[in-house]
N, C-alpha and C. Protein backbone atom coordinates (compact mmCIF):
# COMPACT_ATOMS: atom_id res chain seq x y z
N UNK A 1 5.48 45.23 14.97
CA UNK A 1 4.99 45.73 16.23
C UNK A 1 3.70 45.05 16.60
N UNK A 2 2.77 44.19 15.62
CA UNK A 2 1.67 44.24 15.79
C UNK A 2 1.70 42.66 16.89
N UNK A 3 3.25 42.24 16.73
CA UNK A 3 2.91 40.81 18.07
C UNK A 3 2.88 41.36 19.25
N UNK A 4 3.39 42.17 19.33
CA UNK A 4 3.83 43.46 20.90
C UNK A 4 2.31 43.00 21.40
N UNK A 5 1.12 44.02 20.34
CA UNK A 5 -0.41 44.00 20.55
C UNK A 5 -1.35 42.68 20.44
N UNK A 6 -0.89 41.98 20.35
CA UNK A 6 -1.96 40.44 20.18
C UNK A 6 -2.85 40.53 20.54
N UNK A 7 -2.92 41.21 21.87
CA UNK A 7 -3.75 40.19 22.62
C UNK A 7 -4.89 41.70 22.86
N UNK A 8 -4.44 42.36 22.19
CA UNK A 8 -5.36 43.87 22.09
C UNK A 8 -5.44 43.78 20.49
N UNK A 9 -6.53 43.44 19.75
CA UNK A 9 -6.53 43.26 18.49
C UNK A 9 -7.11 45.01 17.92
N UNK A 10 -7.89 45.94 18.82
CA UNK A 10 -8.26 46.44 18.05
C UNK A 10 -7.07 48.15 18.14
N UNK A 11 -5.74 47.82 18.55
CA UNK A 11 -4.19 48.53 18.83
C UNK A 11 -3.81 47.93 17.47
N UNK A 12 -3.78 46.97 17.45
CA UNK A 12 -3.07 45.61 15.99
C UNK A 12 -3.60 46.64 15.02
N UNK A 13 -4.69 46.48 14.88
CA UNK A 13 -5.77 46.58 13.60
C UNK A 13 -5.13 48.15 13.24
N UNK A 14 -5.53 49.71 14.03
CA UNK A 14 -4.82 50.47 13.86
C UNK A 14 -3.33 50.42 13.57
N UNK A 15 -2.67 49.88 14.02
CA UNK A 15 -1.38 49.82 14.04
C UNK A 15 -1.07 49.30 12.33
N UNK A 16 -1.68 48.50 11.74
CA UNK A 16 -1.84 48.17 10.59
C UNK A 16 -2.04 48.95 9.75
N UNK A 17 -3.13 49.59 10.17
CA UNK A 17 -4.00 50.87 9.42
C UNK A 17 -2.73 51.92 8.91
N UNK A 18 -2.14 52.19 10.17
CA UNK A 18 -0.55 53.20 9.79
C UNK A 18 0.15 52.92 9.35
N UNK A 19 0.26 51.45 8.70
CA UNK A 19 1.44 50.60 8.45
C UNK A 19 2.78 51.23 9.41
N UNK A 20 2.29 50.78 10.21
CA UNK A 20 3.60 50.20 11.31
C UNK A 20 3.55 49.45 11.67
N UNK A 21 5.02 48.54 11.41
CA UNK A 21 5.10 47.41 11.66
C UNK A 21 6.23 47.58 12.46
N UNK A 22 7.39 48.44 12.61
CA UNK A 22 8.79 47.83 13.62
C UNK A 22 8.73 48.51 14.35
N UNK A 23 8.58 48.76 15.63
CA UNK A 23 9.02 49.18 16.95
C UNK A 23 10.33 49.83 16.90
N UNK A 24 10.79 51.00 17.11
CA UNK A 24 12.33 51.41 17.36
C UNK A 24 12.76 50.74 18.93
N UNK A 25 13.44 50.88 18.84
CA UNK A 25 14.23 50.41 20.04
C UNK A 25 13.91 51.10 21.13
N UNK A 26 13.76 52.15 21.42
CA UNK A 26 13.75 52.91 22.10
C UNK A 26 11.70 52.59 22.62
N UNK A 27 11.00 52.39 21.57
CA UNK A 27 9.50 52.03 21.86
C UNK A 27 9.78 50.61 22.60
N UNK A 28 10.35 49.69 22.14
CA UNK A 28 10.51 48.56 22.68
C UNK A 28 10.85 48.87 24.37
N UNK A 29 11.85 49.43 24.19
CA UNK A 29 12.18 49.76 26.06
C UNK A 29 11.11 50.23 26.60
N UNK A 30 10.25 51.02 26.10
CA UNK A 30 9.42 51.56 26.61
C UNK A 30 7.83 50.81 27.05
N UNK A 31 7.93 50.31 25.89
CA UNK A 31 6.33 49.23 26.01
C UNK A 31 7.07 47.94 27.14
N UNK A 32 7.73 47.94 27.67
CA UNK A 32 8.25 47.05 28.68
C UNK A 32 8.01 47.27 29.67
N UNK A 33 8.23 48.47 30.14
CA UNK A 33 8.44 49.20 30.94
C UNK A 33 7.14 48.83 31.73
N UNK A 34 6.92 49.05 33.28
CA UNK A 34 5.63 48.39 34.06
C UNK A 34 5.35 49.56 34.62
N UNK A 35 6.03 50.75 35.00
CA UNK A 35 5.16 51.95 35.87
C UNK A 35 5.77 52.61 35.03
N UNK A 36 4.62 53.25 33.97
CA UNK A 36 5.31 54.44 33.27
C UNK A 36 4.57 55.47 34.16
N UNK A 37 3.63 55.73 35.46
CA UNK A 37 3.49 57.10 35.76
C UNK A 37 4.49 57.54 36.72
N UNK A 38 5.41 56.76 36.86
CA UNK A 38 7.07 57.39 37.39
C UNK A 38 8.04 57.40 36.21
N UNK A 39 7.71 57.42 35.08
CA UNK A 39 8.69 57.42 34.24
C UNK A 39 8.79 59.01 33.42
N UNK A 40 10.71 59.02 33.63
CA UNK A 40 11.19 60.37 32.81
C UNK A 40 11.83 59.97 31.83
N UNK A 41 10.72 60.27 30.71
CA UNK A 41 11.52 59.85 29.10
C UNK A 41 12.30 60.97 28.81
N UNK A 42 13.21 60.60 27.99
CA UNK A 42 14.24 61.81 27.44
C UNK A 42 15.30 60.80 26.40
N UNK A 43 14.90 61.56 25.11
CA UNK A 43 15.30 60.78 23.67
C UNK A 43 15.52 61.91 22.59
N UNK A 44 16.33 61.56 21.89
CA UNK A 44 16.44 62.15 20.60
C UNK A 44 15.15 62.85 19.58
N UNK A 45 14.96 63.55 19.10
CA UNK A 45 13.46 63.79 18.42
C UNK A 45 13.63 62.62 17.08
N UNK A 46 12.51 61.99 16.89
CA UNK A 46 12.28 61.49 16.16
C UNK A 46 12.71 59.69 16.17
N UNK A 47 12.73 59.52 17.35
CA UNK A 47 13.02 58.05 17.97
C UNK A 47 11.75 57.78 18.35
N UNK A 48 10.42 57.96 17.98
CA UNK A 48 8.98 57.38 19.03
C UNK A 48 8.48 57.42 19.72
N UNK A 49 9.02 58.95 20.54
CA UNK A 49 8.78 58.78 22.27
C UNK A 49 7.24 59.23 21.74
N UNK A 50 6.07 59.84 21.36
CA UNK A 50 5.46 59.79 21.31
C UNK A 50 4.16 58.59 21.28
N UNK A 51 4.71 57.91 20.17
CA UNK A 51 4.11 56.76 19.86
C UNK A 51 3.87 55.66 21.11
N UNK A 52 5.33 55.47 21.06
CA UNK A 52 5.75 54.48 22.25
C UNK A 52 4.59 54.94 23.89
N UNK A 53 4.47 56.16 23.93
CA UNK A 53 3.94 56.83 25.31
C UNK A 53 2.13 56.25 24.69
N UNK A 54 1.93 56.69 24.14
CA UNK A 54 0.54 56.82 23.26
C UNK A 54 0.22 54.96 23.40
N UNK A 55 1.41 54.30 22.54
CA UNK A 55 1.24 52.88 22.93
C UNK A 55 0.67 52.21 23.88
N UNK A 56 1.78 52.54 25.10
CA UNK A 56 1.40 52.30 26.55
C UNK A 56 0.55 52.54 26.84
N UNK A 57 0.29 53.65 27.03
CA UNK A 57 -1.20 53.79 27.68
C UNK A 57 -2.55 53.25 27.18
N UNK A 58 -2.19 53.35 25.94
CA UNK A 58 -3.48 52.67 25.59
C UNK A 58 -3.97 51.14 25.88
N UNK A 59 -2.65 50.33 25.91
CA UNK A 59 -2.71 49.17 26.37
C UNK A 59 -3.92 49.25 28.03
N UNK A 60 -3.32 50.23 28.92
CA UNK A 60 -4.08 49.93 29.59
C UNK A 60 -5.04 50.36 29.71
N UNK A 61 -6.16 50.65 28.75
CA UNK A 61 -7.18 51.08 28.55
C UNK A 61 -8.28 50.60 27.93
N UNK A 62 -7.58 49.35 27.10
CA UNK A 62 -7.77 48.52 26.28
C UNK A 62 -8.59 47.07 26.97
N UNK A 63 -9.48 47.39 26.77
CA UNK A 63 -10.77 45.87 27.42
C UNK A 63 -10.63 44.73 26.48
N UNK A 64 -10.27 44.46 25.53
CA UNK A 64 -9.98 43.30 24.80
C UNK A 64 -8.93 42.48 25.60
């Protein structure tokens, strides 16, 4: 997961910290995704939707 974050090193660095490294599929669709404040997630429990949401946003929050 941590090439997803490159270019946000200090997402990488945590992301490390948790040892997570693979993206589910379902995070992948999601970190793609370009307007998540129109987006209706709806997934299985325990597929990422958390993470994946948490992901996103932070990207854009992220000044690196």
């Amino acid at each position: 997961m941590e090439h997803l974050f490159e270019d946000y090193p200090v997402i990488a660095q945590g992301l490390r910290r948790l040892n997570i490294s693979t993206p589910t599929d379902f995070q992948l669709q999601l970190l793609s995704a370009t307007a998540l404040e129109q987006l209706i997630v709806t997934a299985p429990a325990g597929c990422g939707k958390t993470v994946g949401l948490l992901l996103s946003g932070l990207r854009g929050f992220s000044s690196e």
